[in-house]
Protein backbone atom coordinates (compact mmCIF):
# COMPACT_ATOMS: atom_id res chain seq x y z
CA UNK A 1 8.00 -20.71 -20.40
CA UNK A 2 5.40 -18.65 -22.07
CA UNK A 3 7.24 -19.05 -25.54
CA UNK A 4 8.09 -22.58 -25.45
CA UNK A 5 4.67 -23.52 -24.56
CA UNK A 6 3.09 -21.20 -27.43
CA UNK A 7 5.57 -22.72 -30.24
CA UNK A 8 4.25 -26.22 -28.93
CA UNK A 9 1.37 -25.48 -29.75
CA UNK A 10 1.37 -23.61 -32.65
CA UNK A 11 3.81 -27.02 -33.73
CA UNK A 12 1.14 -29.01 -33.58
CA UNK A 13 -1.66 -26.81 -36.11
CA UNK A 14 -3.95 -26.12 -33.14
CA UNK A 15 -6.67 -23.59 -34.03
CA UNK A 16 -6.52 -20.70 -31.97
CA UNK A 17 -8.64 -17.72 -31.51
CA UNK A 18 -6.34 -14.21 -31.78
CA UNK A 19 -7.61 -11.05 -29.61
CA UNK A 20 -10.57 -12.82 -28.30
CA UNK A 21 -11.80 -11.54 -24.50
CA UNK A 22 -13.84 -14.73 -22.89
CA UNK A 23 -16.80 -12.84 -21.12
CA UNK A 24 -18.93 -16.07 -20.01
CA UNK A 25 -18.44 -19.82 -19.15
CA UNK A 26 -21.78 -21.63 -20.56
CA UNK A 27 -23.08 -24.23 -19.11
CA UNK A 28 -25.11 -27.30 -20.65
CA UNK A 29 -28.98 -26.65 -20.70
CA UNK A 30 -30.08 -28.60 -17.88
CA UNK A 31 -26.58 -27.04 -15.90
CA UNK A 32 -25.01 -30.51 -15.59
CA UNK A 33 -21.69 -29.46 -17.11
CA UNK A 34 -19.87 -27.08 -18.98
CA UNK A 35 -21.37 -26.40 -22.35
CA UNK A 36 -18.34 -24.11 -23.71
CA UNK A 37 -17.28 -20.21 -23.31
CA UNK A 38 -18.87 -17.41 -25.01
CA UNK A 39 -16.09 -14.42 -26.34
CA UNK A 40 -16.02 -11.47 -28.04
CA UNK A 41 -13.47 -11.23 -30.77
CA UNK A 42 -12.46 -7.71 -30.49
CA UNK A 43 -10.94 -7.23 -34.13
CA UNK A 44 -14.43 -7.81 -35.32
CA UNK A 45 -16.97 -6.41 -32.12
CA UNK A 46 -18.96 -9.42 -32.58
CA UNK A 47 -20.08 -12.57 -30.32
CA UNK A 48 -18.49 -16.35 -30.99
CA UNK A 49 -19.42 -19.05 -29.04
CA UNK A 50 -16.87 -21.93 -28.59
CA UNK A 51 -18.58 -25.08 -27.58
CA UNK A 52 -16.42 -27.41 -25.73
CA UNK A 53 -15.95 -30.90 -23.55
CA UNK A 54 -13.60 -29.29 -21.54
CA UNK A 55 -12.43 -26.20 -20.86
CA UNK A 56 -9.65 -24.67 -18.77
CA UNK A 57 -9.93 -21.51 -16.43
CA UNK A 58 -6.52 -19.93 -16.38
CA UNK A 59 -7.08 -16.17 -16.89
CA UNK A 60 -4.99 -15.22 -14.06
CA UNK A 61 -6.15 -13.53 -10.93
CA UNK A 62 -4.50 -9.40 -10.94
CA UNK A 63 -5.29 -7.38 -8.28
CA UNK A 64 -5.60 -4.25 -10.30
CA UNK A 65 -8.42 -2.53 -8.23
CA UNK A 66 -5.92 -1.20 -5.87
CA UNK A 67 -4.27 1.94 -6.87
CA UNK A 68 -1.04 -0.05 -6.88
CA UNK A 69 -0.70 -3.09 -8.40
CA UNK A 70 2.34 -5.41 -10.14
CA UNK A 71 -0.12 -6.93 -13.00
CA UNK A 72 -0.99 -5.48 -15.99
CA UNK A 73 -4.10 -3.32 -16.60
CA UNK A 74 -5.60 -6.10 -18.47
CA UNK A 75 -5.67 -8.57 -15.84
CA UNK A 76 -9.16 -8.20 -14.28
CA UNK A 77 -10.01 -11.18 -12.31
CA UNK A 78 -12.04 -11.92 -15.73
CA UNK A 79 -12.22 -15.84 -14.69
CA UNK A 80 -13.03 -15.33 -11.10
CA UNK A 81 -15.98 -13.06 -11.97
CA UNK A 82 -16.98 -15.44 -14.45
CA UNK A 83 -16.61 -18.75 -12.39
CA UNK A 84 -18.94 -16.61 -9.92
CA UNK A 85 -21.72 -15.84 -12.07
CA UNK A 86 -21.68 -19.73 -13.15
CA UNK A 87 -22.53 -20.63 -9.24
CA UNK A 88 -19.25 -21.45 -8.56
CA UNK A 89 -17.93 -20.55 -4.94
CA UNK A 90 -14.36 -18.65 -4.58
CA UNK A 91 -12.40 -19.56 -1.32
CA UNK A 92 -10.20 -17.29 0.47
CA UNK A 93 -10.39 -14.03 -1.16
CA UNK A 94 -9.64 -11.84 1.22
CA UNK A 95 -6.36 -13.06 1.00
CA UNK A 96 -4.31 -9.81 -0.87
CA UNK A 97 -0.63 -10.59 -1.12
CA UNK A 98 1.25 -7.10 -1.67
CA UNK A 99 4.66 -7.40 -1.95
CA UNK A 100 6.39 -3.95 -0.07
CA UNK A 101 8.77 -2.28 -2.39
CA UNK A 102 6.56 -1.12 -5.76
CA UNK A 103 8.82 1.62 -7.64
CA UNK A 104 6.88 4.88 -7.23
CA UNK A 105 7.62 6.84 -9.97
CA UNK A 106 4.43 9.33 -9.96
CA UNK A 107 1.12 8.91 -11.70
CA UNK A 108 2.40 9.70 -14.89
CA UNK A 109 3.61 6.18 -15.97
CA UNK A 110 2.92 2.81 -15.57
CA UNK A 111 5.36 1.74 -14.21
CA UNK A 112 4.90 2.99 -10.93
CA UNK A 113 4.09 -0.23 -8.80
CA UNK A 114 5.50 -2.88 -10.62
CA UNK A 115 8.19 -4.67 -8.46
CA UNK A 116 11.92 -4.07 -6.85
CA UNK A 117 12.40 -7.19 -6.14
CA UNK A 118 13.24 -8.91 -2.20
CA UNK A 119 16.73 -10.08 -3.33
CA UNK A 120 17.49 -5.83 -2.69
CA UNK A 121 16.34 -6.05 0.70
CA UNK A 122 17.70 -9.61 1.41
CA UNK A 123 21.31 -8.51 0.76
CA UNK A 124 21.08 -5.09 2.75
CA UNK A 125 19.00 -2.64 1.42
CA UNK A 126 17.78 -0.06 3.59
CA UNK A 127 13.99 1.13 4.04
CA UNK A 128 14.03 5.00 4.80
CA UNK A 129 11.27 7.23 6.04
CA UNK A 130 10.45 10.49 4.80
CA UNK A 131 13.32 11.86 7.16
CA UNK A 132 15.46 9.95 5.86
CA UNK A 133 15.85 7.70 9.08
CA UNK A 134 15.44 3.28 8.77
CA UNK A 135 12.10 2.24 11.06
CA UNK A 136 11.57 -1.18 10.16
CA UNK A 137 13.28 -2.17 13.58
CA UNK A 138 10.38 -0.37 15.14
CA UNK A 139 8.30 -2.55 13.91
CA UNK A 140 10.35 -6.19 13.71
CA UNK A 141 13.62 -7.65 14.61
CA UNK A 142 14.54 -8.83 11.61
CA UNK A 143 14.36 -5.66 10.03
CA UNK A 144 13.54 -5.07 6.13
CA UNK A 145 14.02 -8.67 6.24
CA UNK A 146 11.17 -9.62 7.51
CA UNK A 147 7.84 -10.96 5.64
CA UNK A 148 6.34 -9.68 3.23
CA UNK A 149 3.07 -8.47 4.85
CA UNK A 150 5.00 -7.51 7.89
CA UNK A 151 7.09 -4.66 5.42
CA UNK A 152 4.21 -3.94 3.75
CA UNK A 153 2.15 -2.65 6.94
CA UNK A 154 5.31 -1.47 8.32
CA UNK A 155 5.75 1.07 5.12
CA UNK A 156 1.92 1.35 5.15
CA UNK A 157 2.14 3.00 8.65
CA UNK A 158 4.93 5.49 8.16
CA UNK A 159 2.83 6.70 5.22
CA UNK A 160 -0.30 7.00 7.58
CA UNK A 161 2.23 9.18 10.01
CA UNK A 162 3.14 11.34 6.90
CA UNK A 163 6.93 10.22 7.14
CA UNK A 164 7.04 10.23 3.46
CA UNK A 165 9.05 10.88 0.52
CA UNK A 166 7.48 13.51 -2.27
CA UNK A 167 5.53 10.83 -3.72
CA UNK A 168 3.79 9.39 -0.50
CA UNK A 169 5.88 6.32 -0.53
CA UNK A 170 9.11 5.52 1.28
CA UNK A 171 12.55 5.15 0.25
CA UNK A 172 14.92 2.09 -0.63
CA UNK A 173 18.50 2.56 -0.36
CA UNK A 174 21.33 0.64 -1.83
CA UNK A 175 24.59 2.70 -2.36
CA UNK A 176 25.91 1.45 1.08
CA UNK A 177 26.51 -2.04 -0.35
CA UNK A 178 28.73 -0.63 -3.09
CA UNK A 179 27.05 0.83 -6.35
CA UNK A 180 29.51 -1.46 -8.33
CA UNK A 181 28.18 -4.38 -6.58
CA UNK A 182 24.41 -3.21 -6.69
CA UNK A 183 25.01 -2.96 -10.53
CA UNK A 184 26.50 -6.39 -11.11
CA UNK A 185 23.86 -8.14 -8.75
CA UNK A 186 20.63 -6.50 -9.82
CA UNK A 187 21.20 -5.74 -12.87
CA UNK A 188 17.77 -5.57 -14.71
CA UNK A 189 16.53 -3.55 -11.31
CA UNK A 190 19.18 -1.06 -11.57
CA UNK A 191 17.96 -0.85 -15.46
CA UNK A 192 14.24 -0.94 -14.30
CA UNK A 193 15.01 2.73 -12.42
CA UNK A 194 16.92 4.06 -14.91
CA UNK A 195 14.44 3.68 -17.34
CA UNK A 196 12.44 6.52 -14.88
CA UNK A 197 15.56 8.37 -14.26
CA UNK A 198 16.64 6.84 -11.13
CA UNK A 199 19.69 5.95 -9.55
CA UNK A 200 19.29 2.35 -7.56
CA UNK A 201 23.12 1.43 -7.11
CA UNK A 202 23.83 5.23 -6.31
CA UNK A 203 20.92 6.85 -4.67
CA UNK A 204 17.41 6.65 -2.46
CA UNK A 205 14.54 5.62 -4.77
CA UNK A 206 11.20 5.78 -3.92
CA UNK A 207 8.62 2.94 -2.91
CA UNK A 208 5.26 1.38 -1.88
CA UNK A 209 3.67 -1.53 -1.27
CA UNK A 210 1.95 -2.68 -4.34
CA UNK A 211 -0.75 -5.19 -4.69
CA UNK A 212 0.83 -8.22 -6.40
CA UNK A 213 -1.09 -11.58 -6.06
CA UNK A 214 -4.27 -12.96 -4.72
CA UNK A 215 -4.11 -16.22 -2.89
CA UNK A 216 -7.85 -16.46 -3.28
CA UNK A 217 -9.71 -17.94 -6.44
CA UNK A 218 -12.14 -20.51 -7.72
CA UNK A 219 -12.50 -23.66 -5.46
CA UNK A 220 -11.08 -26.44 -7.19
CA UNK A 221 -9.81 -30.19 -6.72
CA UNK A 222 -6.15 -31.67 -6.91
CA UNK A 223 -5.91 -32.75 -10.54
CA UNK A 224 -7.85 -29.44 -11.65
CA UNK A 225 -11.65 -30.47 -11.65
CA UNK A 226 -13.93 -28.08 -10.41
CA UNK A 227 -17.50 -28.27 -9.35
CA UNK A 228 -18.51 -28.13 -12.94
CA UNK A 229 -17.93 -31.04 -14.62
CA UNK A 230 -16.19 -30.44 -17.52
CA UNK A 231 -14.79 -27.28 -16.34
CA UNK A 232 -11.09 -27.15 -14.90
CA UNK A 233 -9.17 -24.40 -13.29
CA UNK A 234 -5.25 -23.72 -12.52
CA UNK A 235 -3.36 -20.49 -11.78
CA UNK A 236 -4.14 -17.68 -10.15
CA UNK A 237 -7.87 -18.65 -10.91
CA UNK A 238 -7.55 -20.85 -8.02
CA UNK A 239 -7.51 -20.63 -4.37
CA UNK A 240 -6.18 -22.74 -1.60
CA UNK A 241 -2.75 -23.54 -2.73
CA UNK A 242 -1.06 -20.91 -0.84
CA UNK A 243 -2.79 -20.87 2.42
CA UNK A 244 -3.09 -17.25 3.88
CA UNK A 245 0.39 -15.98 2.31
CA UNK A 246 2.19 -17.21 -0.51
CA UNK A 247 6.03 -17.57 -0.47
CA UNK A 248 7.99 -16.11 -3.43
CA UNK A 249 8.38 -18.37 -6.51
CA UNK A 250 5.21 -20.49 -5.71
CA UNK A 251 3.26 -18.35 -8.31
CA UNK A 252 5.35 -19.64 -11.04
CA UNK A 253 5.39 -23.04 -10.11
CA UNK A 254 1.65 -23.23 -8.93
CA UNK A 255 0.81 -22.16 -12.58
CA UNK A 256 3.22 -24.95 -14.06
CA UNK A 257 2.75 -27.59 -11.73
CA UNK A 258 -1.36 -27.88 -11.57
CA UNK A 259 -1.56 -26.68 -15.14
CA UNK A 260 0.27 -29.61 -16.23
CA UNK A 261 -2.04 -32.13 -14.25
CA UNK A 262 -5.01 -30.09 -14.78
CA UNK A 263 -4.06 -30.73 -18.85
CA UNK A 264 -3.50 -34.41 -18.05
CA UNK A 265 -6.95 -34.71 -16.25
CA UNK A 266 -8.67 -32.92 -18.97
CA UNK A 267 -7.28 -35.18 -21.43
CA UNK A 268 -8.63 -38.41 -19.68
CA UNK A 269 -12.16 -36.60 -18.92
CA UNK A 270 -12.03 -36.13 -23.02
CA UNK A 271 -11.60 -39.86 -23.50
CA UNK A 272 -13.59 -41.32 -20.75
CA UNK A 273 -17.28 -39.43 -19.91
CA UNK A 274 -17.13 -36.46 -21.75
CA UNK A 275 -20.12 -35.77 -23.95
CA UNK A 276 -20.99 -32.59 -26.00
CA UNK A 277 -23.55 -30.42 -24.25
CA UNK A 278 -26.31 -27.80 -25.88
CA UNK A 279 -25.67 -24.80 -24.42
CA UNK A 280 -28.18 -22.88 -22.42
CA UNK A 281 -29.16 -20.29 -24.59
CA UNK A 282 -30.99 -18.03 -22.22
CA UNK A 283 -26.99 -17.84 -20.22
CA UNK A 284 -25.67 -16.67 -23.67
CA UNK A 285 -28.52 -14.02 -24.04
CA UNK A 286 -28.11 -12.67 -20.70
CA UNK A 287 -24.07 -12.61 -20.89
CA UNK A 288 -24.42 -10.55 -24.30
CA UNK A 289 -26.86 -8.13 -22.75
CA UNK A 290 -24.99 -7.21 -20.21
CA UNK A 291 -21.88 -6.85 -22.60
CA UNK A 292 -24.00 -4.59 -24.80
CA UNK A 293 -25.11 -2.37 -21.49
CA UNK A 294 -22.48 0.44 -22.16
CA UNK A 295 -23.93 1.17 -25.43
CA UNK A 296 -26.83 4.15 -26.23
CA UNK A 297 -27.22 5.98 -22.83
CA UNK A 298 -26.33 8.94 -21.55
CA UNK A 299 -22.94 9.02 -19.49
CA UNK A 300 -23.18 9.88 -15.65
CA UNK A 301 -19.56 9.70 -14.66
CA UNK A 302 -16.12 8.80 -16.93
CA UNK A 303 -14.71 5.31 -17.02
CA UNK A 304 -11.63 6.89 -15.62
CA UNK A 305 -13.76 8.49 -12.65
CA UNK A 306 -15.09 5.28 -11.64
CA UNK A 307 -11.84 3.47 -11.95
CA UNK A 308 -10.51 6.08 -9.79
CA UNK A 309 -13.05 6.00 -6.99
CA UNK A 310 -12.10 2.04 -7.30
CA UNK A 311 -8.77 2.61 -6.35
CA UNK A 312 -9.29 4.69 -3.68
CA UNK A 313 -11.92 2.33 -2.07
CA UNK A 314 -10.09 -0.57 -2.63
CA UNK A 315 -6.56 0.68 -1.31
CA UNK A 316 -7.90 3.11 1.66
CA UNK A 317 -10.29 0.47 2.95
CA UNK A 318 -9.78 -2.84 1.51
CA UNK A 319 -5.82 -2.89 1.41
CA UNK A 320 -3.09 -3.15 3.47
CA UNK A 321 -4.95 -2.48 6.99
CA UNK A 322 -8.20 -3.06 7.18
CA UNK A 323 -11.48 -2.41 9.99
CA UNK A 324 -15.04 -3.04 10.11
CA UNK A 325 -15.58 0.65 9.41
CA UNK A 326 -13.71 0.64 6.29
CA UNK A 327 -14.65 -2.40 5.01
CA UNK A 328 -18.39 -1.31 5.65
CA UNK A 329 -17.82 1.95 4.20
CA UNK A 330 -16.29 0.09 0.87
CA UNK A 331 -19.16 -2.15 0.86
CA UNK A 332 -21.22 0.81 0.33
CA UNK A 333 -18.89 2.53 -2.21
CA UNK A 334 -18.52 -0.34 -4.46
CA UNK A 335 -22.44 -0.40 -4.46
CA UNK A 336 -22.25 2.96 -5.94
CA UNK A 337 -19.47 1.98 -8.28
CA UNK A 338 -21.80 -0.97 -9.59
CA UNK A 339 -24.65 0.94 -9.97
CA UNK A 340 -22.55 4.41 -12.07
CA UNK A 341 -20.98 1.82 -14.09
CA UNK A 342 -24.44 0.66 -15.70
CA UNK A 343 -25.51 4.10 -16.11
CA UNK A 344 -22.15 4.57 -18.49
CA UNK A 345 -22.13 4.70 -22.14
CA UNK A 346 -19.12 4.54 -23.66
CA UNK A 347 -20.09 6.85 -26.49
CA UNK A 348 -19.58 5.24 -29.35
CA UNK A 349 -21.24 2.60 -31.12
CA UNK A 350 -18.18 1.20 -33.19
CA UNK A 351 -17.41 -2.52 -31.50
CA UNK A 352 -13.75 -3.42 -33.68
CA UNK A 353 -11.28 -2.87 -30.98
CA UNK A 354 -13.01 -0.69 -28.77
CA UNK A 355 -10.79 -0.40 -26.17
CA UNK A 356 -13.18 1.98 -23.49
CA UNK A 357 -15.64 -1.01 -24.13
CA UNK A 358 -12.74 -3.56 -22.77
CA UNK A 359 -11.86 -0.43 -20.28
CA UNK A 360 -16.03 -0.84 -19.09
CA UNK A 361 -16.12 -4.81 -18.75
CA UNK A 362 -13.15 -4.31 -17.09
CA UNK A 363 -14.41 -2.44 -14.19
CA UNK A 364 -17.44 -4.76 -14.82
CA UNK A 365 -15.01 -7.84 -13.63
CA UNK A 366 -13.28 -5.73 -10.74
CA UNK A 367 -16.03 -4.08 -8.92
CA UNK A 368 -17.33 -7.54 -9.07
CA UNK A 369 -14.47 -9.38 -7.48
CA UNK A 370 -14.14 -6.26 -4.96
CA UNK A 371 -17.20 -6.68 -3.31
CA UNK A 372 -16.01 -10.73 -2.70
CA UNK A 373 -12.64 -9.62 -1.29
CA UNK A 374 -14.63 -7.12 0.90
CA UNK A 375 -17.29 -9.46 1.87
CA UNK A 376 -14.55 -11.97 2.90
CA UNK A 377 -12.52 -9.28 4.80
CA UNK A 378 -15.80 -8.57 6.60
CA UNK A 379 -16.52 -12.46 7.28
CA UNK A 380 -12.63 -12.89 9.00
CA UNK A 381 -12.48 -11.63 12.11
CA UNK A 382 -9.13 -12.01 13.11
CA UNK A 383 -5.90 -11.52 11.53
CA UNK A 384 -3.34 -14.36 9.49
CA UNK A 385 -1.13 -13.94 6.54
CA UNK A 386 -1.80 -10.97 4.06
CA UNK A 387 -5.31 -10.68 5.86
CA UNK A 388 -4.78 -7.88 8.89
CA UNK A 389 -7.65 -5.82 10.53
CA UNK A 390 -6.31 -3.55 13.34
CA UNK A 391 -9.64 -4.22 15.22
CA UNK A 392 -9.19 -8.11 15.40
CA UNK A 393 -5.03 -7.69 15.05
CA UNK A 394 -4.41 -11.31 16.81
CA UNK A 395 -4.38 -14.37 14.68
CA UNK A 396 -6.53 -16.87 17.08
CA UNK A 397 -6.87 -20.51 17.90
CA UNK A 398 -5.18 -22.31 15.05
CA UNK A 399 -6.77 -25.54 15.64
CA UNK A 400 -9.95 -23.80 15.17
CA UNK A 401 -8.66 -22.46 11.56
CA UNK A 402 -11.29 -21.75 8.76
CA UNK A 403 -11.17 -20.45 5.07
CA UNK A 404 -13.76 -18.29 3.59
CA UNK A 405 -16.26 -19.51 1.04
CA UNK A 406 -18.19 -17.13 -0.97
CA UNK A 407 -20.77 -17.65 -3.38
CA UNK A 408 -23.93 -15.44 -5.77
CA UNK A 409 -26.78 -16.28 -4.10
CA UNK A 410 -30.06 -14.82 -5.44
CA UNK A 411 -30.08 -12.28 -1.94
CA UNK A 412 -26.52 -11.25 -2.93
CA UNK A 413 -22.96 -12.78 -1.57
CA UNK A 414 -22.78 -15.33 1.05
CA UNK A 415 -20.13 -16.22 2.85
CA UNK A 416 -19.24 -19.43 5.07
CA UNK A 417 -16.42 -19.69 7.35
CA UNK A 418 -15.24 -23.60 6.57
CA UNK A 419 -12.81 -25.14 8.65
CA UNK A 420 -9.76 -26.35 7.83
CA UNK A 421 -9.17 -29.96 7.86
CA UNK A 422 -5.55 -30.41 8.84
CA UNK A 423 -4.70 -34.09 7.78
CA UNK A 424 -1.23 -33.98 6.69
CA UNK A 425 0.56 -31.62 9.28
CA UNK A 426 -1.49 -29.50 12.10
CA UNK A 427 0.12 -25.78 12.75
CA UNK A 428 3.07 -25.81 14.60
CA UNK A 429 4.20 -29.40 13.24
CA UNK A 430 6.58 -29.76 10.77
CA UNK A 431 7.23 -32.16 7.93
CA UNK A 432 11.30 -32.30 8.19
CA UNK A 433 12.09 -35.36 10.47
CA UNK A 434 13.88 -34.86 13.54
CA UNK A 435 12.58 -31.36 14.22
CA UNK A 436 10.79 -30.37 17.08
CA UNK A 437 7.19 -30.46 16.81
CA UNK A 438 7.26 -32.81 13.79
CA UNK A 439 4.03 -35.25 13.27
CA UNK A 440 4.72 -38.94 14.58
């Protein structure tokens, strides 16, 4: 999809801006609309403001503050942290989809955490403690078939017991169903393992649960708009399309499907009421200052130190299981985090492709993001989709459903419980006619 859509445009002689990292969305002077984005072009090291009628949030969301993630290291929840220093409010953050089987293949590659998919599990695969015994009936009926977040706690708590294999995962098995088969029908995963010298169709390999998608993101309307006028938003940037707990495939198609309209609506804002808007110049100053915050002082800690402590936090406290304790106790560490990463210099004054500088305004973006996922988690005192705390473990009164809201407010984050207006179908109806429980 990716390729198609870049030789489209490239077809049609649009200017584009090469190994440019967006670090602030402008608004217009008097902050009626969206002014344009502010980069840094990282071949050069310098500043280049882009001023625009419309512009399009669709950085992608990547959940890479837990010490297992899917997404790439680059994906920093750039466009959420920047929608939230605009003023804008993110919904349902707290809202952490990991999927359960990440390969673990030690801390000495990258790959460790990215995905095995379902489809192994669907057609048989086995989960396996430490001892080598299957315990996801202990926990469901359907087995390693059931949901996602179901596995994923269910793997989370044999690794709290200690049943665990060397790495402090679990195992998946597959050589029961036939290694021939295993290597005909999951191909590319059987080449995935090999790759780190493991055996999927013919032996255990290990695995976690590993952070993989955030249903949470930017508030936003139907055909894209946001509160900004001028601004629009699709992707992961965006929250409320999946609910609590996103089914498999809908990240694909939620990119596709409201990118396409949000490009449509953007389009007809271009034509009809757009205008060109001065940009607030004081916004600009204060986004470059912070950029430039890592340069000439004395280092306190290591960018890998801090990014290190994030994990932990994040994962031990603000993952799979969560508590008041925890989540208080992160609230407090990523305080700390904040505060080390502005006394950090990256030691060296050279700006052209500076990658410890990208490294830096990448924590910048996560830390940020953290503290809304925690403050959410905090604000949700019950459990529902990808969202559990072990002290509130029951779900609640569904007609009395609400989503988080949380916004910058000069005291610090606030957060609103909104409810949830259920117009179209109420929980426990269904859509398909003649079932039970459909809506008259």
């Amino acid at each position: 999809i990716i390729n198609r859509l870049i030789e489209r445009a490239w077809s049609l002689g649009l200017n584009k801006l090469e190994e440019h990292r967006a670090i602030a969305l402008v608004p217009a002077q008097d902050g009626s609309a969206i002014s344009g984005v502010l980069f840094i072009d990282m071949r050069s090291g310098g500043y280049h403001f882009v001023q625009a009628r419309a512009v399009l949030l669709g950085t992608g969301g990547g959940p890479t503050m837990y010490r297992y993630h899917t997404p790439s290291g680059e994906k920093s929840c750039d466009g959420m942290a920047m929608a939230l220093d605009l003023g804008l409010k993110l919904r349902d953050m707290e809202m952490v989809q990991f999927h359960p089987t990440g390969l673990l293949a030690g801390t000495g590659t990258r790959m460790t955490g990215t995905v095995l998919e379902e489809g192994l599990r669907g057609s048989g695969g086995y989960l396996l403690g430490g001892d080598g015994e299957r315990f996801m009936h202990d926990y469901h009926p359907h087995g390693e078939r059931a949901t996602r977040d179901i596995v994923s706690r269910s793997i989370y708590a044999e690794m709290v017991k200690g049943n665990t294999s060397p790495n402090g995962g679990v195992y998946i098995e597959m050589k029961h169903l036939g290694p021939e088969m295993v290597a005909k029908k999951f191909k590319g995963m059987v080449e995935r393992c090999a790759d780190c010298g493991f055996d999927l169709a013919g032996d255990r390999v290990e695995v976690v649960p590993t952070a993989h998608y955030m249903m949470g993101g930017l508030e936003f309307e139907p055909d894209g708009a946001t509160a900004l006028p001028g601004l629009f938003a699709a992707g992961e940037d965006c929250g409320g399309v999946h609910g609590a707990n996103r089914l498999g495939g809908n990240g694909v198609a939620n990119s596709t499907v409201f990118g396409g309209i949000a490009g449509d609506s953007m389009g007809r804002f271009v034509t009809a009421e757009s205008r060109w808007c001065a940009p607030d110049e004081h916004f600009i100053d204060k986004a470059v200052s912070r950029a430039e915050k890592p340069f000439g002082k004395a280092a306190a800690q290591s960018i890998n130190d801090l990014r290190e402590a994030l994990y932990q936090s994040m994962w031990d406290k603000v993952g799979i299981v969560r508590n008041r304790q925890g989540l208080e106790e992160a609230r407090r560490d990523l305080d700390g985090l904040a505060s080390a990463l502005d006394d950090i210099t990256i030691g060296s004054s050279e700006r052209r492709f500076n990658l410890s500088w990208h490294d830096w305004q990448n924590l910048d973006s996560l830390i940020t993001i953290s503290k809304v996922i925690t403050a959410a988690a905090l604000a949700r005192e019950d459990s529902r989709g990808a969202h559990f705390r072990d002290d509130f473990p029951e779900t609640g009164d569904l007609d009395k459903t609400c989503y988080t809201r949380v916004s910058q407010e000069a005291e610090g984050l606030q957060v609103e419980m909104i409810p949830v207006d259920f117009s179209i179908v109420k929980p426990g109806e269904s859509l398909i006619e003649d079932e039970a429980g459909s809506p008259p």
